[in-house]
Protein backbone atom coordinates (compact mmCIF):
# COMPACT_ATOMS: atom_id res chain seq x y z
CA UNK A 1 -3.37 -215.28 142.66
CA UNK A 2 -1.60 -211.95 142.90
CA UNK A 3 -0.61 -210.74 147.04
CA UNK A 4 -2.08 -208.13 148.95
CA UNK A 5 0.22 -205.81 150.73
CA UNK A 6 0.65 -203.23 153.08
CA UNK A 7 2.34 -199.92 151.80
CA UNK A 8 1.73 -197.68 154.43
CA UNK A 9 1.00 -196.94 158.54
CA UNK A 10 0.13 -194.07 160.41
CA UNK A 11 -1.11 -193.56 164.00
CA UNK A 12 -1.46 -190.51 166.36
CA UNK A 13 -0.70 -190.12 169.73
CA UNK A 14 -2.87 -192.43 172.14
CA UNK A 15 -3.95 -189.53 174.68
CA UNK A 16 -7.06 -189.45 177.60
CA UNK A 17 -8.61 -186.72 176.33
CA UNK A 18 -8.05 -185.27 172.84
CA UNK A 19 -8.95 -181.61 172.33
CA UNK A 20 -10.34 -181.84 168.55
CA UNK A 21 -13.00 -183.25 166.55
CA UNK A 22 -13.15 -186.71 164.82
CA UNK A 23 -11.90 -185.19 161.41
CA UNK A 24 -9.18 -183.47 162.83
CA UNK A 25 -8.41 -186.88 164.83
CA UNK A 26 -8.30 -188.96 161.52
CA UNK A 27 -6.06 -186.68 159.96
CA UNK A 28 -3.12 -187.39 162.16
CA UNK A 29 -3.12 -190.94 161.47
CA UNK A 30 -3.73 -190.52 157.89
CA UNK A 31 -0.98 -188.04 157.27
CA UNK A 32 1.24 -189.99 158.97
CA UNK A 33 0.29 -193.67 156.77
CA UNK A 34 0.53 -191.17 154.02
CA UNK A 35 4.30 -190.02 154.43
CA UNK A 36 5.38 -193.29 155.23
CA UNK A 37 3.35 -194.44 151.96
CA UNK A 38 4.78 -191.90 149.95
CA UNK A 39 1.89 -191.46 147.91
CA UNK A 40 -0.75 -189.39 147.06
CA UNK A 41 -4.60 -189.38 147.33
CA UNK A 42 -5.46 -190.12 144.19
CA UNK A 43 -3.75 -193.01 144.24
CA UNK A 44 -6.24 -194.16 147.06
CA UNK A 45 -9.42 -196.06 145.39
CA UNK A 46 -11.45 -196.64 148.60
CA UNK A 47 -11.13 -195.99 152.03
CA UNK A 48 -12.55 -198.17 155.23
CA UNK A 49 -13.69 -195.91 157.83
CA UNK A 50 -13.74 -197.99 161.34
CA UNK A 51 -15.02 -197.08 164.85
CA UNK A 52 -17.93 -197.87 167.44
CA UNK A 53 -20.59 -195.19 166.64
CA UNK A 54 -21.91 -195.13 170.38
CA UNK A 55 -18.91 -193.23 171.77
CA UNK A 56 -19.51 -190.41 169.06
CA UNK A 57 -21.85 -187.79 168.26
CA UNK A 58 -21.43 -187.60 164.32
CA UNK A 59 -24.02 -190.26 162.50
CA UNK A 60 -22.32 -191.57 159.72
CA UNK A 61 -18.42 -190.86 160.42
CA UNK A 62 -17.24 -192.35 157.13
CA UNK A 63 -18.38 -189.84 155.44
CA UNK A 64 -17.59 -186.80 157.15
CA UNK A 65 -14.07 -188.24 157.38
CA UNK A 66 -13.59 -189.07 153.70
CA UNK A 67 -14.62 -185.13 152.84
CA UNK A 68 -12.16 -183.97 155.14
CA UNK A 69 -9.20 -185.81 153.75
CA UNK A 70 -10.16 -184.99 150.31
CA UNK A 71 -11.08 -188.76 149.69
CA UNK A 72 -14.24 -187.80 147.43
CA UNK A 73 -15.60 -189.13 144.67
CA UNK A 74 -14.27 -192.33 145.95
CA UNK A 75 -15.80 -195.01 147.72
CA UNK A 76 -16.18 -195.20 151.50
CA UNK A 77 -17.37 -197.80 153.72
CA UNK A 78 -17.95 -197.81 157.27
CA UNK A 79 -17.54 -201.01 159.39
CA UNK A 80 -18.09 -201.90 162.94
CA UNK A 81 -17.06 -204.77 165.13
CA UNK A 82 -16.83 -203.29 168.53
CA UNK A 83 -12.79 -203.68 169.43
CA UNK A 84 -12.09 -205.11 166.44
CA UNK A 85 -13.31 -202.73 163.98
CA UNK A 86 -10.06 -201.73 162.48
CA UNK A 87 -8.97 -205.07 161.77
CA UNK A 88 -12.10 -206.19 160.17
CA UNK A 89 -12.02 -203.09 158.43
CA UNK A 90 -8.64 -204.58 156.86
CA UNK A 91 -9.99 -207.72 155.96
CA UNK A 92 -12.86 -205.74 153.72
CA UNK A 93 -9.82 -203.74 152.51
CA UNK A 94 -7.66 -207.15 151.55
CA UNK A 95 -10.84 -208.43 150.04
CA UNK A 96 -11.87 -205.13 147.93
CA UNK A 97 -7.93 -205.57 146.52
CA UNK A 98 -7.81 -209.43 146.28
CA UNK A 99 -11.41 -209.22 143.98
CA UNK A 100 -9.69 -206.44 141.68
CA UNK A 101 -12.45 -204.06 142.31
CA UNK A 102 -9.41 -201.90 144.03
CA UNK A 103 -6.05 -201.29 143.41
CA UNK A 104 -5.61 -199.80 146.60
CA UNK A 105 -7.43 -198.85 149.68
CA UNK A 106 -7.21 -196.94 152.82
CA UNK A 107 -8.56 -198.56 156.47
CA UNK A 108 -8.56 -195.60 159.22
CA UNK A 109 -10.20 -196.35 162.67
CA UNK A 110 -10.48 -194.11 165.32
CA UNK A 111 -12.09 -193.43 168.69
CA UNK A 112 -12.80 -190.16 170.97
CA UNK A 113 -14.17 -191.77 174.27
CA UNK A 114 -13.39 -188.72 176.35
CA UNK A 115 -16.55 -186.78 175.30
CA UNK A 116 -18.42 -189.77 177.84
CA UNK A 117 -18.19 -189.78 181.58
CA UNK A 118 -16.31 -193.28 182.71
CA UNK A 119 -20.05 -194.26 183.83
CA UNK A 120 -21.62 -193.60 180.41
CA UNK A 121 -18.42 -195.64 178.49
CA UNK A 122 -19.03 -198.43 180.83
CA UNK A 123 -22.82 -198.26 180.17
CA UNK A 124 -22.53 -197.96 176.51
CA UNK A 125 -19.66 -201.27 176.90
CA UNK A 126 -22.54 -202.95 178.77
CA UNK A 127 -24.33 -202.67 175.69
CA UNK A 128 -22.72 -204.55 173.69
CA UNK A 129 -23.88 -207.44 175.16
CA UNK A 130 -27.33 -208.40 174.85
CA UNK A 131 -29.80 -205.74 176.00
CA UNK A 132 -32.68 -207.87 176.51
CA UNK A 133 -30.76 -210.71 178.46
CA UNK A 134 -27.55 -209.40 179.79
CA UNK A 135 -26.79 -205.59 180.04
CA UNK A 136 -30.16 -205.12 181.97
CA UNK A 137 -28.10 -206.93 185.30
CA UNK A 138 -25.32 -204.50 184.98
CA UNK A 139 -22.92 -206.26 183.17
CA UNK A 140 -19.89 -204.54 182.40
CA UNK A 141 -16.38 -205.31 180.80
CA UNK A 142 -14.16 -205.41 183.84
CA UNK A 143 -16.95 -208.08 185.22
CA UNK A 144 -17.41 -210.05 181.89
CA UNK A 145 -13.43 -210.81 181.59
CA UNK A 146 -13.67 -211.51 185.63
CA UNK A 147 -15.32 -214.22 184.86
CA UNK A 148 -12.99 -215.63 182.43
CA UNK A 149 -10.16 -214.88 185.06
CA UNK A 150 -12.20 -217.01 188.04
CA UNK A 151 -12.71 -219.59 185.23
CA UNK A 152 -8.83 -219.74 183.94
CA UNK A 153 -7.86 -219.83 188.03
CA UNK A 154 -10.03 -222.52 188.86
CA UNK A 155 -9.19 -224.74 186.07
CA UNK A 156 -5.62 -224.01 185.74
CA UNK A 157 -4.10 -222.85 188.92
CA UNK A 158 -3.33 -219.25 187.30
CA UNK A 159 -2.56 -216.40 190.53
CA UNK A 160 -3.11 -212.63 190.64
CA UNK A 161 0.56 -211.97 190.68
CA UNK A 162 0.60 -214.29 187.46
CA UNK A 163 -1.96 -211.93 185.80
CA UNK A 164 0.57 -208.99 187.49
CA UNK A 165 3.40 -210.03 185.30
CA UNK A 166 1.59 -209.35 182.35
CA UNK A 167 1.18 -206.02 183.50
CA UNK A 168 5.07 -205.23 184.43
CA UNK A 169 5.83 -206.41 180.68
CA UNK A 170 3.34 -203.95 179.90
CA UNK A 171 4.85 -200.84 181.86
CA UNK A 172 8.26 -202.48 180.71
CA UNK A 173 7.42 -201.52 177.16
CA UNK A 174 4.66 -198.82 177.10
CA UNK A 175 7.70 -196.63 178.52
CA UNK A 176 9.54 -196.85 175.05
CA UNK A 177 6.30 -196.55 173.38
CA UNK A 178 6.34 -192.35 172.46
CA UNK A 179 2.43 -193.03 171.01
CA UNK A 180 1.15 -195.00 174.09
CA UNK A 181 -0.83 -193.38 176.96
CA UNK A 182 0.41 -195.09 180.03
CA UNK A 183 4.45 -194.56 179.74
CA UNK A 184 5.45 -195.57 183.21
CA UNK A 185 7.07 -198.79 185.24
CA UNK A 186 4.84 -200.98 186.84
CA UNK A 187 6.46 -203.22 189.18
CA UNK A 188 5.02 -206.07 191.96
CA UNK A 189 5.15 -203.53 194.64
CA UNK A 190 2.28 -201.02 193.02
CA UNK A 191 0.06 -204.16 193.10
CA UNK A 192 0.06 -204.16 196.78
CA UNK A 193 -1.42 -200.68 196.98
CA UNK A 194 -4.86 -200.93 197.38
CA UNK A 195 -5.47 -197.40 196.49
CA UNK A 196 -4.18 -197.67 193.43
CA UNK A 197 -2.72 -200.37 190.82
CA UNK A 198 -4.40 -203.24 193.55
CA UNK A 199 -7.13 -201.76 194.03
CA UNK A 200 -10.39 -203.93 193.18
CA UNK A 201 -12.25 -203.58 189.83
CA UNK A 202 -14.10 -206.74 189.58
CA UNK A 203 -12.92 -209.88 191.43
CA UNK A 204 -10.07 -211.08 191.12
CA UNK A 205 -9.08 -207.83 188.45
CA UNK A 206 -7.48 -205.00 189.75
CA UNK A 207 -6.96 -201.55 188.46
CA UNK A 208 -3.77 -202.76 187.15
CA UNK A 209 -5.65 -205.62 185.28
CA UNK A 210 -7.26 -202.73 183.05
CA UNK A 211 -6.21 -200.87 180.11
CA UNK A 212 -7.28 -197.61 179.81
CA UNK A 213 -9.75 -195.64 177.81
CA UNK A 214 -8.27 -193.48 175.32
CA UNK A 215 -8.32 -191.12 172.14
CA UNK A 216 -6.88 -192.11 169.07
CA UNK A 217 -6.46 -193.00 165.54
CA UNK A 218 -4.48 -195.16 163.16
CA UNK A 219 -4.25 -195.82 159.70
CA UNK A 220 -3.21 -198.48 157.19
CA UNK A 221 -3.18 -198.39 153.53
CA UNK A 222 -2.78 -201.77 151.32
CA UNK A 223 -2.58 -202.15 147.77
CA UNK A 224 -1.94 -204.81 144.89
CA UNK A 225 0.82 -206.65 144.49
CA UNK A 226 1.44 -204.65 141.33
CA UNK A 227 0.91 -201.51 143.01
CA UNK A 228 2.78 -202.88 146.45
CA UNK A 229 6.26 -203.66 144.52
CA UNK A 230 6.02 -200.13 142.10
CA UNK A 231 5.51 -197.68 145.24
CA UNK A 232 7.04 -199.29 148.21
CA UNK A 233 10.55 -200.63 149.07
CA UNK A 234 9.76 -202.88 151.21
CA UNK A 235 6.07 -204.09 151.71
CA UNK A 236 4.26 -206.83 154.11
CA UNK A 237 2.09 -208.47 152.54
CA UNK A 238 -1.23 -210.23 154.01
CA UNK A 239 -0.54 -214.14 154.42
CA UNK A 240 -3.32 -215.16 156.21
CA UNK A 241 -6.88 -213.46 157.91
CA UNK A 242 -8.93 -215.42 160.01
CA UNK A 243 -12.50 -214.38 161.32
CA UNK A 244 -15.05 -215.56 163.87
CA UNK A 245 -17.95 -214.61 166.00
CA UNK A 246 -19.51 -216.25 168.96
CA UNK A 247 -23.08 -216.11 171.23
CA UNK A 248 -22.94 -212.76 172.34
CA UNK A 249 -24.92 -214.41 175.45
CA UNK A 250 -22.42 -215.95 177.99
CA UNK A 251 -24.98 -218.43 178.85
CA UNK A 252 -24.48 -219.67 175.12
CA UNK A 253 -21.15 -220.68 175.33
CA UNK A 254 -19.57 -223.68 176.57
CA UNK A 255 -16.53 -222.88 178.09
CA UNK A 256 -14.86 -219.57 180.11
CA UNK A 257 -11.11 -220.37 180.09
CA UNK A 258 -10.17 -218.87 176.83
CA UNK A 259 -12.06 -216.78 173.81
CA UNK A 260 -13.43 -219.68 170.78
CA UNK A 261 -13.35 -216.40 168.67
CA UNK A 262 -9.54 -216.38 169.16
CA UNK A 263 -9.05 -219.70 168.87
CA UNK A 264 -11.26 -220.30 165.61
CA UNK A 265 -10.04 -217.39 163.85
CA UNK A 266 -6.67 -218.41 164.82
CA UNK A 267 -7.26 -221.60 163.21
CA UNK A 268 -8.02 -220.04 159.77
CA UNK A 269 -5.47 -218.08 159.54
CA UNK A 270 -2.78 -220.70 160.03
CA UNK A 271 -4.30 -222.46 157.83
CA UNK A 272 -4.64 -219.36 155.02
CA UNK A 273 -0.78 -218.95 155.64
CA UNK A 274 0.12 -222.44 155.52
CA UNK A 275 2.13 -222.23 159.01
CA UNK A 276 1.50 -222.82 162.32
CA UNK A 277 2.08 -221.12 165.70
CA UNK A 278 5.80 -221.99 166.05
CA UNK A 279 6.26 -219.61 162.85
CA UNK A 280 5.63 -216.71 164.21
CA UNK A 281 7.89 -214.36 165.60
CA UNK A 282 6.52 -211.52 167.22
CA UNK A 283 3.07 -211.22 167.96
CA UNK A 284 0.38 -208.29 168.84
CA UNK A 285 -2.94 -209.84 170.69
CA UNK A 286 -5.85 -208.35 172.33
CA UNK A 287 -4.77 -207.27 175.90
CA UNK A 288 -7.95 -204.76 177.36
CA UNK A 289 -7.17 -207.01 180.81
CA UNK A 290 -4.48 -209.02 181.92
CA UNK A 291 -6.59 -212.10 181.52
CA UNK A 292 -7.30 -211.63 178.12
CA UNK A 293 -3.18 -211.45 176.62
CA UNK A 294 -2.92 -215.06 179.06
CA UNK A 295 -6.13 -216.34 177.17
CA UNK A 296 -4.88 -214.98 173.80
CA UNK A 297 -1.37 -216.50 174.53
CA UNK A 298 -3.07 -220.09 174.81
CA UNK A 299 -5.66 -219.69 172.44
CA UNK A 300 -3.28 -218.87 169.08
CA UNK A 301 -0.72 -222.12 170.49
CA UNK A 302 2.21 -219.94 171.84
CA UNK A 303 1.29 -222.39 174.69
CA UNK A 304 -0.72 -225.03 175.58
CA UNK A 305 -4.30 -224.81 177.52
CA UNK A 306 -2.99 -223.91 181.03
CA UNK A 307 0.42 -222.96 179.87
CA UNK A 308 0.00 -219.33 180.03
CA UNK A 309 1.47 -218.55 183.54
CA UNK A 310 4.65 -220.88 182.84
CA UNK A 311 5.89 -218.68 179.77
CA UNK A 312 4.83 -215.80 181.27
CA UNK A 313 6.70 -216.63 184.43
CA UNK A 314 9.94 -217.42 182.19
CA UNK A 315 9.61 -214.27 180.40
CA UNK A 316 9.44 -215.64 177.07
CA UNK A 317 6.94 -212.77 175.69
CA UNK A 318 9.68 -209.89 176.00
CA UNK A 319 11.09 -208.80 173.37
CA UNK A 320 14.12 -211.55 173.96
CA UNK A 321 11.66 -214.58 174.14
CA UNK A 322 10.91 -217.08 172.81
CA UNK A 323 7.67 -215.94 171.22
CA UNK A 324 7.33 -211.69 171.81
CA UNK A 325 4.11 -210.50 172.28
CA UNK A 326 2.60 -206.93 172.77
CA UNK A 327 6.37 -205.19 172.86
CA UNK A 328 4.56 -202.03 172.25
CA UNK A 329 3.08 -201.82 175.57
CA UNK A 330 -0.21 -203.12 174.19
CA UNK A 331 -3.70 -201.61 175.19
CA UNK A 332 -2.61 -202.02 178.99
CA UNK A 333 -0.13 -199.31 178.18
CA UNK A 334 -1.48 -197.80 174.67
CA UNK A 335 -4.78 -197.32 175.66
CA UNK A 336 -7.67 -198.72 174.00
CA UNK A 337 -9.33 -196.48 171.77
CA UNK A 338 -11.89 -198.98 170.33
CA UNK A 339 -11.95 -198.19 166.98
CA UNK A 340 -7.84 -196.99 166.37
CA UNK A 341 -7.09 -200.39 168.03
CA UNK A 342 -6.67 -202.77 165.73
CA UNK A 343 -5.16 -200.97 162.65
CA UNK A 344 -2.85 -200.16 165.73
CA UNK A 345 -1.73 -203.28 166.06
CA UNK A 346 -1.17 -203.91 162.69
CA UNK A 347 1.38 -201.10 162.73
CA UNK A 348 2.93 -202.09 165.79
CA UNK A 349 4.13 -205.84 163.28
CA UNK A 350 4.45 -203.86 160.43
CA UNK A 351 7.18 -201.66 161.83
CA UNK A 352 8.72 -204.62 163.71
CA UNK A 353 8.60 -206.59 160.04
CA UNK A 354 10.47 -203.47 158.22
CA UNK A 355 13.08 -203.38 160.98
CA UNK A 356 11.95 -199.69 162.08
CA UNK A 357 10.53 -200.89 165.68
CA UNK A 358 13.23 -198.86 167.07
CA UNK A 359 13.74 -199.88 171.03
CA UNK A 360 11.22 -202.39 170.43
CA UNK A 361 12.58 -204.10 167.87
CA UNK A 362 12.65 -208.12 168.00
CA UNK A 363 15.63 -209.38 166.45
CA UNK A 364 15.21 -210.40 162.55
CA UNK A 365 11.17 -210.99 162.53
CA UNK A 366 9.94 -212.57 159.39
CA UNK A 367 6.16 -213.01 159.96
CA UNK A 368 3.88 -211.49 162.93
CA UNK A 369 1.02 -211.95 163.96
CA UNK A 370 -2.07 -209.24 165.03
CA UNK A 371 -4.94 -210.94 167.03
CA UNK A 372 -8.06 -208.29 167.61
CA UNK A 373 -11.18 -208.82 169.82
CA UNK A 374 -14.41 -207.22 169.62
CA UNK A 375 -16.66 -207.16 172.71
CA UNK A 376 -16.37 -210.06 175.21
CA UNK A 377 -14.99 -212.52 172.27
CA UNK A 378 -18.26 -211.66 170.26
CA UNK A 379 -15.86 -210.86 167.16
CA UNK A 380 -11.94 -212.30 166.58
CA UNK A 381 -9.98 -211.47 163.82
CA UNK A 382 -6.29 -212.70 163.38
CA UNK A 383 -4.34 -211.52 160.87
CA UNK A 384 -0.45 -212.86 159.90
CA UNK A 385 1.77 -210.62 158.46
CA UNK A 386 5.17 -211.52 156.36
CA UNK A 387 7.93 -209.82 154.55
CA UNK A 388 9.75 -210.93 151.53
């Protein structure tokens, strides 16, 4: 069967608070996946319009966002996954190519979370949990992935200033990230003030432990193989996609220490790829805390259950390690815009597979991977990238 490949990325600035509407939002991503694309849109069958509706104020955003980029008469779809919404937005786009009902599509996700108050982001997170069972208590993010944290410590031995170092690799590379929202060193010392990087969020996660809300919007546009090789000099294809869900109840799941979302959808798209963990070269995972890149760092094999805090210690996920992982800064530095997140990611690889990462660039990657949570491991989608 014929390959799927990427042609094209785009992404705007990650900012706090972004001074247009959705549209206008969109558009930098997609004119930026367009000139790096070097196409036009009527080249563009479909297009996948990702975000989490509860942060906006326009019903329907697909559609509004399809006008405004001249994208009509053609197809749009609009898909939700909470955090991961981008990236399961690509996996309908690989699909829609991979059937032959598309040549090629167009995946944009984006996110304005600055029209909420902090309180009303963290109510409307709370909610997507369970609002019968759960988010009636008060359950928030920060508290949800404390949990995991208490659980990972107790079973494994793993410290705050082990969750810290996650952090300073963070600040190390959000600073030579021009997109990201956070562009500033973090070092051991800030940890220690309780006013600010150490101060308490939700036990044992500090403010440091946190990414941080943001406005954004990123873009990816794939295409056949046929179409892949005739436009673009050098494309990435698709090797493997792996998806999962899990209880969105905490009491229905049997274990706190990692994500099973991660680990499933790991699982299936090793397996797609026909490789394994020690393949891959550079990685991009789900980092909204600090516990969740140590989690994510177990849960896809980079290390084994409880070996987290030993490569982190060692430094093996910079850029010179033995296995790099979120050299862009990731969402501790980025920012998290939920719906610009994923497709985000997948830009971050794709650059670093072209050679183009710039100051980031890990030496000579052949295949990446992009690992993208929705909710408190509700959704996982992994997704390994190659070039030729």
């Amino acid at each position: 069967m014929s390959k799927v490949g990427i042609i094209g990325v785009g992404q705007s600035t990650f900012v706090r608070s972004y001074p247009g509407s959705i549209r206008e939002l969109a558009f930098e991503a997609y004119s930026d996946a367009m000139r790096d694309a070097q196409i036009t849109n009527d080249l563009v069958d479909a297009t996948v319009i990702c975000s989490s509706p509860e942060y906006d104020k326009q019903r329907s955003p697909a559609g509004v966002v399809a006008e405004y980029l001249g994208l009509n008469p053609q197809p749009t779809f609009y898909v939700e996954t909470l955090c991961s919404s981008s990236s399961t937005g690509l996996k309908l786009a690989y699909s829609l190519v991979k059937s032959g009902l598309h040549s090629c599509v167009m995946v944009l996700g984006f996110q304005i979370m600055s029209q909420l108050t902090s309180a009303e982001s963290q109510e409307r997170m709370g909610r997507g949990a369970d609002i019968q069972w759960e988010s009636p208590f008060g359950t928030m993010m920060p508290a949800y992935y404390a949990l995991h944290a208490q659980a990972h410590m107790a079973k494994y031995g793993t410290t705050s200033e082990d969750l810290a170092l996650i952090r300073i690799k963070s600040g190390t590379y959000g600073q030579l990230n021009e997109r990201a929202v956070f562009r500033k060193e973090v070092t051991p010392e800030m940890f220690a003030d309780k006013d600010g990087f150490g101060g308490p969020v939700s036990s044992p996660l500090r403010v440091g432990d946190c990414c941080a809300n943001a406005d954004g919007s990123s873009c990816i546009i794939v295409a056949s193989e046929e179409k892949a090789k005739a436009l673009c000099k050098k494309p990435v294809w698709i090797l493997g996609i792996g998806s999962a869900s899990a209880p969105v109840n905490m009491a229905g799941r049997d274990q706190f220490s990692g994500l099973l979302v991660g680990i499933e959808a790991g699982k299936q798209a090793y397996k797609m790829a026909g490789i394994t963990s020690k393949h891959i070269d550079v990685a991009e995972v789900h980092d909204c805390f600090t516990i969740a890149e140590m989690m994510a760092i177990e849960n896809l094999g980079f290390a084994e259950p409880g070996g987290g805090p030993e490569l982190v210690r060692a430094k093996e996920t910079y850029k010179e390690g033995k296995i790099p992982v979120n050299v862009d800064g990731g969402l501790l530095s980025k920012g998290h815009p939920i719906g610009a997140t994923g497709c985000s990611q997948v830009r971050t690889i794709v650059l670093q597979l072209r050679g183009e990462a710039g100051a980031i660039q890990v030496k000579d990657p052949t295949i990446g991977l992009v690992h993208n949570i929705g909710g408190v491991g509700l959704y996982g989608n992994v997704t390994i990238l190659g070039r030729e």
